[in-house]
Protein backbone atom coordinates (compact mmCIF):
# COMPACT_ATOMS: atom_id res chain seq x y z
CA UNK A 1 -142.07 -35.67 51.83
CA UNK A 2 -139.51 -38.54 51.56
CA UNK A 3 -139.37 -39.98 55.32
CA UNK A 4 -137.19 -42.61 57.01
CA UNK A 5 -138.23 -45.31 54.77
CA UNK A 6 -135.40 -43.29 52.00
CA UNK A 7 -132.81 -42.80 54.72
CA UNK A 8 -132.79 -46.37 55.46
CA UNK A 9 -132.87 -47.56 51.82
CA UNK A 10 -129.90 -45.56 51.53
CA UNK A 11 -128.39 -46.50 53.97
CA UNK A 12 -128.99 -50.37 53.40
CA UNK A 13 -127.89 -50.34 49.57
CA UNK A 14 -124.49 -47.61 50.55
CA UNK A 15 -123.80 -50.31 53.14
CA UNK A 16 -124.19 -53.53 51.74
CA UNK A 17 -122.97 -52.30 47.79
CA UNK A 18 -126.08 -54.39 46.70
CA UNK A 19 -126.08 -54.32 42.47
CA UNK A 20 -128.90 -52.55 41.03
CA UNK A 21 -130.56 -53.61 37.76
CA UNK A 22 -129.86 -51.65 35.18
CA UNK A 23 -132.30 -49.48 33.48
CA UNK A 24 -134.16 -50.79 30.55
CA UNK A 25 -133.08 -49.68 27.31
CA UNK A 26 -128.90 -48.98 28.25
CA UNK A 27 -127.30 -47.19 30.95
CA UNK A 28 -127.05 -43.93 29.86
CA UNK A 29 -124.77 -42.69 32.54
CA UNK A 30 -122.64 -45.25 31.15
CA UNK A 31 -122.96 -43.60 27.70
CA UNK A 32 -121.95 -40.26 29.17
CA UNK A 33 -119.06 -41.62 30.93
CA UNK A 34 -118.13 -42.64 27.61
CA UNK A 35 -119.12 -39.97 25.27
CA UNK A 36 -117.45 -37.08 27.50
CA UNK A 37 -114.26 -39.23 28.39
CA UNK A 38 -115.07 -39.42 32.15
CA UNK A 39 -112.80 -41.67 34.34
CA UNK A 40 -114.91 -42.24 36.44
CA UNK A 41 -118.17 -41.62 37.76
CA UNK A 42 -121.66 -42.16 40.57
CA UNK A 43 -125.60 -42.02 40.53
CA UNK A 44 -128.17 -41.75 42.69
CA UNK A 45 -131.97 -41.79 41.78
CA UNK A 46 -134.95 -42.14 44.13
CA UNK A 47 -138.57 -41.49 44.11
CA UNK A 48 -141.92 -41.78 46.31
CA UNK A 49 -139.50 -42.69 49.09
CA UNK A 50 -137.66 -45.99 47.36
CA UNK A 51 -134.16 -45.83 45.56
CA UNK A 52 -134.45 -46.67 42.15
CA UNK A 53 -130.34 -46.82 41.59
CA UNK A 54 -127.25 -46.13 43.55
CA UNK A 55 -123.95 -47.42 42.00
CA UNK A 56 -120.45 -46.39 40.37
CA UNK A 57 -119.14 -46.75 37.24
CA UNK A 58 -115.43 -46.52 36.08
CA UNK A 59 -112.16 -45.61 37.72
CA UNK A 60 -112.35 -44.23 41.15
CA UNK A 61 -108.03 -44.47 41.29
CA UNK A 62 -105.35 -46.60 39.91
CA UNK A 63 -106.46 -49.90 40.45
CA UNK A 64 -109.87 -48.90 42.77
CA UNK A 65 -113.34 -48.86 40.86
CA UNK A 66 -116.05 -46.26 41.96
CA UNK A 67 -118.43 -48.17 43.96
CA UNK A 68 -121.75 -46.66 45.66
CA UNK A 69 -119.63 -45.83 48.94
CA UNK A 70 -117.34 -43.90 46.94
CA UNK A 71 -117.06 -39.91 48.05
CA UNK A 72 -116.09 -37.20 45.65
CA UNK A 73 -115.74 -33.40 45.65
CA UNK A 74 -119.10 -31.92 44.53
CA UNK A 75 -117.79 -28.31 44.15
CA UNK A 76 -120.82 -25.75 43.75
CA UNK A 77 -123.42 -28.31 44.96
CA UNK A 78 -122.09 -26.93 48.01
CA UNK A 79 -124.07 -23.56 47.70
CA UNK A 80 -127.33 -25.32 48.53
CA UNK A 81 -126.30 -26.98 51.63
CA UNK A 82 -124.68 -23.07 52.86
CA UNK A 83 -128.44 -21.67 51.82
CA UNK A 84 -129.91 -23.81 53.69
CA UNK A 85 -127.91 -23.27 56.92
CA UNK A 86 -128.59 -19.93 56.09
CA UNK A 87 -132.58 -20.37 55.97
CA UNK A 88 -131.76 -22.47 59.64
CA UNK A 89 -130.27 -19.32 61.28
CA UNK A 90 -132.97 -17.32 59.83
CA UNK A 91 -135.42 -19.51 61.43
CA UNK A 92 -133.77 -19.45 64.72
CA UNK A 93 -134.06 -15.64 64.40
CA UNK A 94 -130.48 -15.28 64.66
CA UNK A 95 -130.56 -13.70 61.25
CA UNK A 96 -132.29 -12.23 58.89
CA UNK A 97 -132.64 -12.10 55.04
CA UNK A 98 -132.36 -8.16 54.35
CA UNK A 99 -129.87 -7.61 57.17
CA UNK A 100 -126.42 -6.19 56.53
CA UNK A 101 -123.91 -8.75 55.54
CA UNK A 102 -120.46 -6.71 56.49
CA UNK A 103 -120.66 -6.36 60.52
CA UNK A 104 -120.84 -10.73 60.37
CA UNK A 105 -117.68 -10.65 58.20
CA UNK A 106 -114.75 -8.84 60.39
CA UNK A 107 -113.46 -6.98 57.91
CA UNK A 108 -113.18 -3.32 56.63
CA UNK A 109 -113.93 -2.66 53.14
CA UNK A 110 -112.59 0.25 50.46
CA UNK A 111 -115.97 0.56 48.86
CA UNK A 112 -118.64 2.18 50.84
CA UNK A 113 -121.28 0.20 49.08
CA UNK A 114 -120.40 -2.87 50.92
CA UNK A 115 -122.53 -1.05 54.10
CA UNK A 116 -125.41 -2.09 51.51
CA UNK A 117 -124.85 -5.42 51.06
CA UNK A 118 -127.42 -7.52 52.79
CA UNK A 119 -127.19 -11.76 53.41
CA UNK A 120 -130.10 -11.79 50.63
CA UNK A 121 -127.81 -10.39 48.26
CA UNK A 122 -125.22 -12.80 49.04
CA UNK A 123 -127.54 -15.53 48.54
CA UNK A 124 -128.71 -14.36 45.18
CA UNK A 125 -125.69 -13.81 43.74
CA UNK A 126 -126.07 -9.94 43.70
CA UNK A 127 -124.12 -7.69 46.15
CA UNK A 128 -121.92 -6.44 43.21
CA UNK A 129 -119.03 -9.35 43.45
CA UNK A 130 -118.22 -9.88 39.64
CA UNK A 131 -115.34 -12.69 39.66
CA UNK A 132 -115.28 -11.89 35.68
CA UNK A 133 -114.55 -8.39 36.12
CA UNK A 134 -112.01 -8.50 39.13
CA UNK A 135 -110.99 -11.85 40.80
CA UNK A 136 -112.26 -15.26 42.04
CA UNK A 137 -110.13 -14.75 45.27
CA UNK A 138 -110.36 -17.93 46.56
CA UNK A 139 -108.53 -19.22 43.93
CA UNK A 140 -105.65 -16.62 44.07
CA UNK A 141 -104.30 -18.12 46.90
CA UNK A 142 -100.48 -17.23 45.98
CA UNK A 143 -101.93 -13.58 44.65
CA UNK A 144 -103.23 -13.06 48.41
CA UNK A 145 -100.18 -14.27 49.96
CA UNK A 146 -98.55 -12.02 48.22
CA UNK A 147 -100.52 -9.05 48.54
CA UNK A 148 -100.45 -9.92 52.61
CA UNK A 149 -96.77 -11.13 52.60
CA UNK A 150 -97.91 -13.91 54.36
CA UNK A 151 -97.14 -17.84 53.59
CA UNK A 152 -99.45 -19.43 50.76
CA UNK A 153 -102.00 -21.07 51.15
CA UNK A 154 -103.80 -18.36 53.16
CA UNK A 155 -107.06 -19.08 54.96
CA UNK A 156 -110.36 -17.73 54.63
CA UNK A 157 -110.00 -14.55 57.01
CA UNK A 158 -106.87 -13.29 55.02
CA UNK A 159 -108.69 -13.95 51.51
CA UNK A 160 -111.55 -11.74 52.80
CA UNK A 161 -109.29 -9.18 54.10
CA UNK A 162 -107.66 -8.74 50.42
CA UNK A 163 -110.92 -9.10 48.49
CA UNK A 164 -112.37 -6.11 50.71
CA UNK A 165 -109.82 -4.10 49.40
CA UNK A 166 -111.47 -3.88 46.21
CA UNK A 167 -113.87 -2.12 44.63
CA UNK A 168 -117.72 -3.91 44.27
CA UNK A 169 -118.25 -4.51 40.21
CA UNK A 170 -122.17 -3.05 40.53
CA UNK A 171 -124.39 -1.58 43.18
CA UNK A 172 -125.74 -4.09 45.13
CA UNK A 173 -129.31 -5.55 44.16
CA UNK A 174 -128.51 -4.53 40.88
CA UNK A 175 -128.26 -7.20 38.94
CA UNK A 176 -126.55 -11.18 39.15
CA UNK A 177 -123.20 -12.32 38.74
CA UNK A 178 -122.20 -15.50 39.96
CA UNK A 179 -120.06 -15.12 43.23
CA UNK A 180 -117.94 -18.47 44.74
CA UNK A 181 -116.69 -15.28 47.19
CA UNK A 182 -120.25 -14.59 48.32
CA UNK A 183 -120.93 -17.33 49.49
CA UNK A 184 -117.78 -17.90 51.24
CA UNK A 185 -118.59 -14.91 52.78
CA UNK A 186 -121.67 -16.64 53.78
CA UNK A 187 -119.86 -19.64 55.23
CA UNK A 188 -118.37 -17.18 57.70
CA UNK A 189 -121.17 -15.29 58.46
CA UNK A 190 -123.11 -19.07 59.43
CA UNK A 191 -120.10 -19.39 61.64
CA UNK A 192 -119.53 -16.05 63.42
CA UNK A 193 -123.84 -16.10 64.03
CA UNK A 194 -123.96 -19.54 65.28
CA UNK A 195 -120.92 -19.64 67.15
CA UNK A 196 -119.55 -22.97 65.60
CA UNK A 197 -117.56 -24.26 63.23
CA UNK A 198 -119.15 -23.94 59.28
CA UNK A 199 -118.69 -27.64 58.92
CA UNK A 200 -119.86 -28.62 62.62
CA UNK A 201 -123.74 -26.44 62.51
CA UNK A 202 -123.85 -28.14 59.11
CA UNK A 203 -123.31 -31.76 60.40
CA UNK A 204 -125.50 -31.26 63.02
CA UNK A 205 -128.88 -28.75 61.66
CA UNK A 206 -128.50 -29.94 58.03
CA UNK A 207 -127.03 -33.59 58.32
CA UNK A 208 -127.87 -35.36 61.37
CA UNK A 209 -131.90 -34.76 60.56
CA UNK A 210 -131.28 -36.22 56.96
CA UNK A 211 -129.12 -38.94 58.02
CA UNK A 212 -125.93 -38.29 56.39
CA UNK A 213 -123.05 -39.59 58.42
CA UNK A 214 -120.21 -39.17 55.49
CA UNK A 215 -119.99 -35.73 54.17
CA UNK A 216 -117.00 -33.94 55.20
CA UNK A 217 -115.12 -31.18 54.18
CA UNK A 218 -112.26 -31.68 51.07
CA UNK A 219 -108.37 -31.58 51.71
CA UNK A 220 -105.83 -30.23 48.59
CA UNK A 221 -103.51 -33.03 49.22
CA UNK A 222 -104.18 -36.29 48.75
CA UNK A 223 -102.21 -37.59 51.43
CA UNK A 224 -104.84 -36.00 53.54
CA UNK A 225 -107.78 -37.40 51.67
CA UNK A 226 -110.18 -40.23 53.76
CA UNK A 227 -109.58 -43.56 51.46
CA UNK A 228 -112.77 -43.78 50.23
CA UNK A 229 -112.47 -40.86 47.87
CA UNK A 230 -111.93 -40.87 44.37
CA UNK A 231 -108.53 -39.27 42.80
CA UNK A 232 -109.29 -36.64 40.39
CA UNK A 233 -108.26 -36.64 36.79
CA UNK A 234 -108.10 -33.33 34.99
CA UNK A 235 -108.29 -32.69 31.08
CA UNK A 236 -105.18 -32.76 29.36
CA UNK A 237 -105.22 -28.57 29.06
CA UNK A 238 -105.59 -27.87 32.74
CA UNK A 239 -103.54 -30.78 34.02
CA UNK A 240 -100.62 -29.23 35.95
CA UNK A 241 -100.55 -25.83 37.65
CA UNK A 242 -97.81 -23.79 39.92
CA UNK A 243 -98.90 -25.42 43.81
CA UNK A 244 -100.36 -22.78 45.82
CA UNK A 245 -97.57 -24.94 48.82
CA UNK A 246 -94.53 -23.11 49.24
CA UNK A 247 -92.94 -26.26 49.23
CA UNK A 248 -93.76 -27.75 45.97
CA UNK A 249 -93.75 -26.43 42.11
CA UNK A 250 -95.83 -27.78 39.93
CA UNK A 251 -98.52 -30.40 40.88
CA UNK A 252 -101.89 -31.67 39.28
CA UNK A 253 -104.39 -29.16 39.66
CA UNK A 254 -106.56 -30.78 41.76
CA UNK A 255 -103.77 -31.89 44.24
CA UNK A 256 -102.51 -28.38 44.89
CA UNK A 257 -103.68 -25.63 41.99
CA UNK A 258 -106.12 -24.87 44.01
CA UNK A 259 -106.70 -24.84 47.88
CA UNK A 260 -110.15 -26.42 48.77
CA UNK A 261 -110.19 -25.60 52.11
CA UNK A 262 -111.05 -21.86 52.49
CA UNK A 263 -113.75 -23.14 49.46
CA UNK A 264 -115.83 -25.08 52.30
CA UNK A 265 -118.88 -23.22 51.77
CA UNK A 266 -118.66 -22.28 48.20
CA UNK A 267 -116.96 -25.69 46.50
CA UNK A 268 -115.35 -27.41 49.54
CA UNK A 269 -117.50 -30.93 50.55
CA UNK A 270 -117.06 -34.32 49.25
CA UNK A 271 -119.86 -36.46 49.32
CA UNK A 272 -121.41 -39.98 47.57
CA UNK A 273 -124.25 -39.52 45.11
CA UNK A 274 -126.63 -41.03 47.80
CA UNK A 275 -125.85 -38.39 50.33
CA UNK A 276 -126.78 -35.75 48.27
CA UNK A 277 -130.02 -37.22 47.58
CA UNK A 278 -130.33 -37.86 51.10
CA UNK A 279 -129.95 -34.16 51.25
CA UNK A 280 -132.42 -33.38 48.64
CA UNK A 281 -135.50 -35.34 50.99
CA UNK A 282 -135.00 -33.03 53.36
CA UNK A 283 -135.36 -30.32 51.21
CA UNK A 284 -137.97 -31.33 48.70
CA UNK A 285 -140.86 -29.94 49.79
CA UNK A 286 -143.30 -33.20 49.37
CA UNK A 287 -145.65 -33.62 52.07
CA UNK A 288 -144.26 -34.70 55.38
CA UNK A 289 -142.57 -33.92 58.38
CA UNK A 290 -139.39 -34.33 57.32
CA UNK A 291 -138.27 -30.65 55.77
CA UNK A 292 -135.44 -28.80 57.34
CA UNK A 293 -136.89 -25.95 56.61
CA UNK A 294 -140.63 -25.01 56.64
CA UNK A 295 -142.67 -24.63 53.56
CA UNK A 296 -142.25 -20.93 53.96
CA UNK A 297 -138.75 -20.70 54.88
CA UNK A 298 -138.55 -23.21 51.46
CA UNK A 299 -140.24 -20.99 49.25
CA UNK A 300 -137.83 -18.28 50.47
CA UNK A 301 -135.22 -20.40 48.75
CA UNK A 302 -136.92 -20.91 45.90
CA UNK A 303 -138.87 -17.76 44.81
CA UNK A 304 -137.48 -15.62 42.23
CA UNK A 305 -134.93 -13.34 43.44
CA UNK A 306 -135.14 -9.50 43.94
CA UNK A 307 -132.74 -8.31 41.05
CA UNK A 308 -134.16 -8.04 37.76
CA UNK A 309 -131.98 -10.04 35.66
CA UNK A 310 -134.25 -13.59 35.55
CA UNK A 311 -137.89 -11.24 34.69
CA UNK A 312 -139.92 -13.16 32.10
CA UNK A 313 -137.18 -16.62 32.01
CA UNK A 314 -138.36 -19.96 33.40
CA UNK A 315 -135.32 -20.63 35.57
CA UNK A 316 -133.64 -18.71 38.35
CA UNK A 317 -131.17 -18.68 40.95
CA UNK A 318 -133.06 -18.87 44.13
CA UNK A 319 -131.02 -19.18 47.49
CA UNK A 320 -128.59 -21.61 46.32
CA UNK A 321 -130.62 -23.65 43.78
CA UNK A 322 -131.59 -22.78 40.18
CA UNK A 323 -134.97 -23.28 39.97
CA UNK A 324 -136.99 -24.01 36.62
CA UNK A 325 -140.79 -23.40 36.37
CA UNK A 326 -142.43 -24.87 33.39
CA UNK A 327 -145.86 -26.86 32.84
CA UNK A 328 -144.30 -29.77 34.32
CA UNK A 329 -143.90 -28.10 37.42
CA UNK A 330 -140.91 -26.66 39.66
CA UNK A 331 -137.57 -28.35 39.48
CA UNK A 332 -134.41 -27.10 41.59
CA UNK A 333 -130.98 -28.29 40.82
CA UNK A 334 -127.18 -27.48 40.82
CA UNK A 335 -124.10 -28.45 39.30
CA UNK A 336 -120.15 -28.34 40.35
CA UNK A 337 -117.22 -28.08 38.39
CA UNK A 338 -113.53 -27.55 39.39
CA UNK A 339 -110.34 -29.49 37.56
CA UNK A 340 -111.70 -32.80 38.01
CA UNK A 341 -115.05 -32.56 39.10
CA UNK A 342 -118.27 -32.63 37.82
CA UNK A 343 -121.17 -32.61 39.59
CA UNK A 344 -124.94 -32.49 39.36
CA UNK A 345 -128.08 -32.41 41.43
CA UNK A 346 -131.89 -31.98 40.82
CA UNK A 347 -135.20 -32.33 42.58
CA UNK A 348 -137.25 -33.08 39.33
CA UNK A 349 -140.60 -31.89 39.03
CA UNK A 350 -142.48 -34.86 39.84
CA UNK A 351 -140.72 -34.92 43.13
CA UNK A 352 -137.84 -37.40 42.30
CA UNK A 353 -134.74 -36.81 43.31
CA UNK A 354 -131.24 -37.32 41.43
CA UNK A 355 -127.26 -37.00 41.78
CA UNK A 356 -124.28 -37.65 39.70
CA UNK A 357 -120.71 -37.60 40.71
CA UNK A 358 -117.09 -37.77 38.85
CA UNK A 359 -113.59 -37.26 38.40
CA UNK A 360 -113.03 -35.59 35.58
CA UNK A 361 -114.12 -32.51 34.03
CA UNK A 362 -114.68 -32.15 30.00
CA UNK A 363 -113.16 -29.02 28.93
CA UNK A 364 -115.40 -27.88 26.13
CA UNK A 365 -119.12 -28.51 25.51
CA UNK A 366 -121.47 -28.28 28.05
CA UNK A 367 -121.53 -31.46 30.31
CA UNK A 368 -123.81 -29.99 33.18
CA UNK A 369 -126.60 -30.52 30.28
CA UNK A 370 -125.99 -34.04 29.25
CA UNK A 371 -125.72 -35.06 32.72
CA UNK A 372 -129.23 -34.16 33.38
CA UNK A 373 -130.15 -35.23 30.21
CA UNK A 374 -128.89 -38.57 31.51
CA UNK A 375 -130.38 -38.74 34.90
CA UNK A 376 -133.90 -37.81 33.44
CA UNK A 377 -133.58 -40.36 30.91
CA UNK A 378 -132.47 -43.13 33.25
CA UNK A 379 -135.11 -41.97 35.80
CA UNK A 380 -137.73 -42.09 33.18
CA UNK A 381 -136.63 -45.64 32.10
CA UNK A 382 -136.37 -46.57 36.07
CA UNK A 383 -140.52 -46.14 36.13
């Protein structure tokens, strides 16, 4: 395991902005920014407890360059941090994996299968949410409004209310289909069995013992935003969108397309590249005392899940992490993506442990690739 000899590199080289050497050979983060037309952008790398690299590139805002401190949305690499307060509460015995998911969530569904949904199936992506075939409702914030007649935005509660109103896509345990909802829905059952606040267990069980002090939860408008974190710069073809604010028309989509806040546990933290690999140590597995979670309650998160739909592939979706087996090893990772975000995480197989931040989002092509492409060639030059 990674001890405090990482935490205190981190925090040392996020404090004092020291500049790192580049990597021999190029910067190929640099070359990405470039390639995909990235405004801006932020790595992390570290391995056998020492950080290799921790520094921005680019635009963070009009005249404000990304530096190491900079914070940024990191969108889906949410899910890992709301599996692993999951895995806490599990531990605790305040919950457990094949227990039923509805009697946590306050709300009464049309669809009968719901009484078969269990927190596992949440987790894995498999309790028969489909946002293909009916909605991703926390991004139909004017659609639930609506539905509710209530004002827009509405919170997480009401989104859950409408959602439940629908039909499941597929028996539960049946097969996977990525769900931002379900894990939402997880976000409020990790508050309703804890008794806090999403964001406030999460600070203290997953944060504190890692020692991040600077991941919070994201605002819509930017007049609410801490000034440390980056402004967002969409693609060209999904730069402007109707405001979910009653008060406002059209906005850029990251400032009000969308409403981050009811997207807490799903898509809703900002963070700097070092934090999440700050949150990576703690979840890494590598000898030590340092682990959140317990080797077993670990493997829990990583072993292959109980649908079929990942038999006889080399990656798959765990408890919040996609996890590739192959003869290197095991390697768990996520990436983000909303208007304006990309965002990337791995443990590699050899145990290091990488991140990568920006503001901007390629529309076309498939960036969550060359990003790790990137970090495992700059962490292969870093050696």
């Amino acid at each position: 395991m990674v001890g405090r000899g990482l935490f205190m590199a981190l925090c040392l080289c996020g404090c004092a902005g020291a500049p790192v050497p580049a990597p021999r050979g190029g910067d190929p983060i640099a070359e990405l920014l470039e390639e995909w037309e990235l405004p801006g952008g932020q790595v992390a790398i570290a391995r056998g407890g020492r950080l290799l690299v921790s520094r921005g590139y680019g635009v963070a805002a009009e005249g404000r360059p990304v530096t190491a401190r900079t914070r940024f949305r990191i969108a889906s690499l949410s899910k890992p941090i709301t599996a692993v307060a999951v895995h806490l509460l599990i531990a605790d015995g305040a919950l457990a994996l094949d227990e039923p998911a509805l009697p946590h969530l306050a709300a009464s569904p049309a669809d009968p299968r719901w009484e078969d949904v269990t927190v596992r199936h949440l987790l894995e992506h498999a309790s028969g949410l489909d946002r293909h075939e009916s909605h991703d409702w926390t991004f139909e914030s004017r659609r639930v409004a609506k539905e509710l007649q209530t004002p827009s935005p509405p919170g997480l509660d009401a989104i859950l209310r409408v959602a439940l109103r629908r039909p499941l896509s597929f028996d539960p345990g049946e097969r996977y289909a990525y769900s931002n909802l379900g894990y939402a829905m997880l976000g409020a059952i990790v508050e309703r069995v804890s008794g806090r606040a999403y964001d406030a267990f999460v600070a203290e069980r997953v944060f504190a013992p890692a020692g991040i002090e600077r991941m919070e939860l994201a605002h819509t408008r930017p007049s609410e935003r801490p000034d440390d974190e980056a402004a967002y710069f969409p693609h060209a073809r999904e730069a402007r969108a109707r405001s979910v604010f009653e008060d406002e028309e059209e906005v850029a989509t990251p400032d009000g397309g969308f409403y981050i806040e009811p997207m807490a546990a799903h898509g809703g933290w900002i963070a700097s590249a070092a934090d999440l690999v700050r949150f990576l140590a703690v979840v890494d597995g590598l000898p030590g005392p340092d682990d959140v979670l317990s080797a077993e309650a670990l493997d829990a998160v990583l072993r292959p899940p109980s649908n079929p739909d990942w038999d006889g592939l080399d990656i798959h979706y765990g408890h919040g992490f996609f996890v590739l087996e192959s003869a290197r090893g095991r390697a768990w990772m996520h990436d983000g993506s909303k208007p304006g975000t990309t965002a990337f995480m791995m443990r590699a197989e050899d145990g290091t442990l990488m991140a990568a931040l920006f503001n901007g989002r390629p529309v076309g092509g498939n960036v969550s690739v060359a990003v790790e492409e990137a970090l495992r060639e700059m962490a292969a030059r870093l050696r």
